[in-house]
C-alpha atoms as a PDB file:
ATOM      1  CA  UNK A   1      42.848 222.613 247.533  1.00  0.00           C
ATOM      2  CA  UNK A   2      39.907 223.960 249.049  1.00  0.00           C
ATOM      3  CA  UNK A   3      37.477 226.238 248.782  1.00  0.00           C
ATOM      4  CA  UNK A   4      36.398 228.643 251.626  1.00  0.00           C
ATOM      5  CA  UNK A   5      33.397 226.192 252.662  1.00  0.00           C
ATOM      6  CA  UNK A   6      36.106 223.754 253.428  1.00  0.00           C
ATOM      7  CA  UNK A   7      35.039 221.678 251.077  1.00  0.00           C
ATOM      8  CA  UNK A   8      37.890 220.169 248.268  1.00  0.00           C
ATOM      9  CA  UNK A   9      37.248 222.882 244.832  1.00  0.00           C
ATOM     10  CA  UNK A  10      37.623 219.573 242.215  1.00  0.00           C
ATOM     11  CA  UNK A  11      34.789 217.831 244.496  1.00  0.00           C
ATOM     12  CA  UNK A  12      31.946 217.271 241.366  1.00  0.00           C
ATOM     13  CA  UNK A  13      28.568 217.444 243.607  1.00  0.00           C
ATOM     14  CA  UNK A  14      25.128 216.381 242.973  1.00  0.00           C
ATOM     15  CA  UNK A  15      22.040 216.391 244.829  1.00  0.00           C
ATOM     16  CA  UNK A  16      19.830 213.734 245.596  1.00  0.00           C
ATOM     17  CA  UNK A  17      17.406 212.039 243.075  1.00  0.00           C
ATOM     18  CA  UNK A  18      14.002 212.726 244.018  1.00  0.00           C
ATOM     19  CA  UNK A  19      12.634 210.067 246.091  1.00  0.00           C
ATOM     20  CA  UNK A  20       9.854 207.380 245.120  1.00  0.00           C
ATOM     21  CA  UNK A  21       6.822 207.146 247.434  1.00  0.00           C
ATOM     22  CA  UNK A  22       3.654 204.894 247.601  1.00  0.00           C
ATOM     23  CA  UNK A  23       1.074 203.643 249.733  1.00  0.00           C
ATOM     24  CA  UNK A  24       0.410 199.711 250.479  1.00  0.00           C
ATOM     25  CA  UNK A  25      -2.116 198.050 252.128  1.00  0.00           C
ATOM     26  CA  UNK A  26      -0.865 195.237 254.373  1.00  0.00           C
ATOM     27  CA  UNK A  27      -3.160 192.948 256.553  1.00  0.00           C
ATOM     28  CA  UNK A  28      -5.191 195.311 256.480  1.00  0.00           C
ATOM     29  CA  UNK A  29      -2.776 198.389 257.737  1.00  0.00           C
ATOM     30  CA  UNK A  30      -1.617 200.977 255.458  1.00  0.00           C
ATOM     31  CA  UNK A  31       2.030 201.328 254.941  1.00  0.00           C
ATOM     32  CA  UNK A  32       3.496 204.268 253.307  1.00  0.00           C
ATOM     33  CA  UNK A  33       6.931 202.591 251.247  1.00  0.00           C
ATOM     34  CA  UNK A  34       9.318 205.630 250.773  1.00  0.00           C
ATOM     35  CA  UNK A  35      12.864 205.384 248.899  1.00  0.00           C
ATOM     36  CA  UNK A  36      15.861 208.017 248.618  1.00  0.00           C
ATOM     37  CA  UNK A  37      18.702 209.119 247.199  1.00  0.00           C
ATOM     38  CA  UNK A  38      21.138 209.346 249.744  1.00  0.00           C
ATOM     39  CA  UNK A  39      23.047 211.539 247.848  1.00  0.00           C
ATOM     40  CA  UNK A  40      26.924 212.839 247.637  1.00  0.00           C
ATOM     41  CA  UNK A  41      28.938 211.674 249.791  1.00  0.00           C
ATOM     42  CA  UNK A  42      26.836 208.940 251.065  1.00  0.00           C
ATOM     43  CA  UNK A  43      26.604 207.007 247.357  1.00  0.00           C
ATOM     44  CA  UNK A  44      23.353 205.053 248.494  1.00  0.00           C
ATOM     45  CA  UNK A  45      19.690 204.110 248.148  1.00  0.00           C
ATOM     46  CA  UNK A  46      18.075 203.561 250.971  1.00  0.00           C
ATOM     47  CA  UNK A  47      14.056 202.457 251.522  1.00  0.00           C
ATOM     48  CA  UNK A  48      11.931 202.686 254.251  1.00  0.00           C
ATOM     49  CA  UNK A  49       8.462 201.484 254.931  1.00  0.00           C
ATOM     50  CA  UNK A  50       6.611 203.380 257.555  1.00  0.00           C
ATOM     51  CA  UNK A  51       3.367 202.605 259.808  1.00  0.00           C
ATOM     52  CA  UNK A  52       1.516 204.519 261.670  1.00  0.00           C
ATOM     53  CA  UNK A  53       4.806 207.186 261.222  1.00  0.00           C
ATOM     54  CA  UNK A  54       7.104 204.731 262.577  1.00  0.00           C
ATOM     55  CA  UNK A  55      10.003 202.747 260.682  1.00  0.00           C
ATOM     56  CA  UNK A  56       8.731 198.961 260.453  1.00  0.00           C
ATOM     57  CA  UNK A  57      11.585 198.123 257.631  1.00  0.00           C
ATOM     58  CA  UNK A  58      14.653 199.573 256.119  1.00  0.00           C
ATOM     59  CA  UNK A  59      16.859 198.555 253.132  1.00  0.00           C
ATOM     60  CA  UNK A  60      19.874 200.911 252.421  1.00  0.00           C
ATOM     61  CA  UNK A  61      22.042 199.584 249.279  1.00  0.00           C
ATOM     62  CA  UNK A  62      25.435 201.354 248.452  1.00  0.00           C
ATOM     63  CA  UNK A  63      26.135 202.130 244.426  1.00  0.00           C
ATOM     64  CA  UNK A  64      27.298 199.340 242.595  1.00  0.00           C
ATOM     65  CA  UNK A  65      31.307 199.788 241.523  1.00  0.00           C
ATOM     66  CA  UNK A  66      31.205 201.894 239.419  1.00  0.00           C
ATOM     67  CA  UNK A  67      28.533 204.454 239.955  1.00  0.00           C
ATOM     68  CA  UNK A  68      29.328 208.155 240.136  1.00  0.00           C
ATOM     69  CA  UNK A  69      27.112 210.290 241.437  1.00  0.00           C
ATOM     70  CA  UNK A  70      27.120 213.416 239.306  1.00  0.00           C
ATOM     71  CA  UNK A  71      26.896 211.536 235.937  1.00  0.00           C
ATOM     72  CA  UNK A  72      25.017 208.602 236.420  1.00  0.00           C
ATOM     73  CA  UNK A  73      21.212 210.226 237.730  1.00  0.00           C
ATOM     74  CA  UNK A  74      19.603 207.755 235.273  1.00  0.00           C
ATOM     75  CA  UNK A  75      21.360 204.825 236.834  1.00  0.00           C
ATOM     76  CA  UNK A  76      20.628 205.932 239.824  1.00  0.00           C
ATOM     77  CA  UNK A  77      16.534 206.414 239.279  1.00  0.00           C
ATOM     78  CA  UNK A  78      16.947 202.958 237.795  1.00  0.00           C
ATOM     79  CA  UNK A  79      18.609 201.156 241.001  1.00  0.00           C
ATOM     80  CA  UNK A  80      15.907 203.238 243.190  1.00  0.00           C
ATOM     81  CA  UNK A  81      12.980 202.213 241.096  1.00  0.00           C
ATOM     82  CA  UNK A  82      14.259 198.361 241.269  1.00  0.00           C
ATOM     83  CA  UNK A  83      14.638 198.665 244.955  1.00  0.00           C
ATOM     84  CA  UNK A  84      11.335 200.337 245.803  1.00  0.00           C
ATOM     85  CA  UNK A  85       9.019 197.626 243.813  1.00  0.00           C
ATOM     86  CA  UNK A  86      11.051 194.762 244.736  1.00  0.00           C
ATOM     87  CA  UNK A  87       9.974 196.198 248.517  1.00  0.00           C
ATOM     88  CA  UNK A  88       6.533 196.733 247.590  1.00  0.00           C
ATOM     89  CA  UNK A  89       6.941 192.906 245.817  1.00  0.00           C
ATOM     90  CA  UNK A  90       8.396 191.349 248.721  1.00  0.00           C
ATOM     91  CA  UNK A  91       6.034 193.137 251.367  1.00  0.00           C
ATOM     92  CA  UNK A  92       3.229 191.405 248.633  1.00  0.00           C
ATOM     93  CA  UNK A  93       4.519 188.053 248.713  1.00  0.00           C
ATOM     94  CA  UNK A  94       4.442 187.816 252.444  1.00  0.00           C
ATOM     95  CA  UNK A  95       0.987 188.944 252.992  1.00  0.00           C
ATOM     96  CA  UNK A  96       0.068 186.254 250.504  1.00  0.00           C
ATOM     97  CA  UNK A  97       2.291 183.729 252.403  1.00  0.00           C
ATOM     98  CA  UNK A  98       0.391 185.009 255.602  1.00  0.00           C
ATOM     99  CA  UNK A  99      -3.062 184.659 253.910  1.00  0.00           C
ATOM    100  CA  UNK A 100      -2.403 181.169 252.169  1.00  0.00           C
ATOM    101  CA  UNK A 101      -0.699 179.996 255.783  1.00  0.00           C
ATOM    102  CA  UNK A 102      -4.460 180.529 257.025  1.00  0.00           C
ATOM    103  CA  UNK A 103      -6.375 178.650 255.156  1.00  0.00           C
ATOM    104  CA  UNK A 104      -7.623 175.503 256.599  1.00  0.00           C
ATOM    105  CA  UNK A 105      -6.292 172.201 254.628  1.00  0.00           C
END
């Protein structure tokens, strides 16, 4: 059945976690790191890391099996908080791996 909207009436909605956002310094540029909620129907997190305003990486990551939506917001904060530092870790380790990779034997 559906409702007037067109939309299915037994269709349990949510709307999007509030998104996680922090600031990085990266060889010397600042990046801004920014994850989401994709929210209902999409099911996925997705993190992007911005310079200058522009996209310079993207992760998106569908729930695990599993995961509903509308009653599982504290899962969900917890798979968005692991994604955004494990970003923020990885963009880290490479500016260390760029910094070490410069140093003169």
């Amino acid at each position: 059945m559906e409702s007037s909207g067109g939309t299915p009436k037994n269709t349990a909605f949510a709307f999007p976690v509030s998104g996680l956002n922090d600031n990085v310094e990266f060889m010397g540029k600042q990046l801004h790191v920014q994850t989401e909620d994709a929210g209902f129907p999409n099911t996925r997190i997705v993190t992007h890391v911005f310079c200058k305003g522009r996209v310079v990486l993207s992760r998106k990551s569908d729930y695990p099996p599993g995961i509903r939506h509308g009653g599982n917001m504290d899962k969900i904060r917890e798979l968005m908080h692991s994604q955004h530092l494990q970003i923020i870790q990885e963009l880290r380790n490479k500016q260390a791996e760029i910094l070490d990779s410069r140093k003169i034997p």
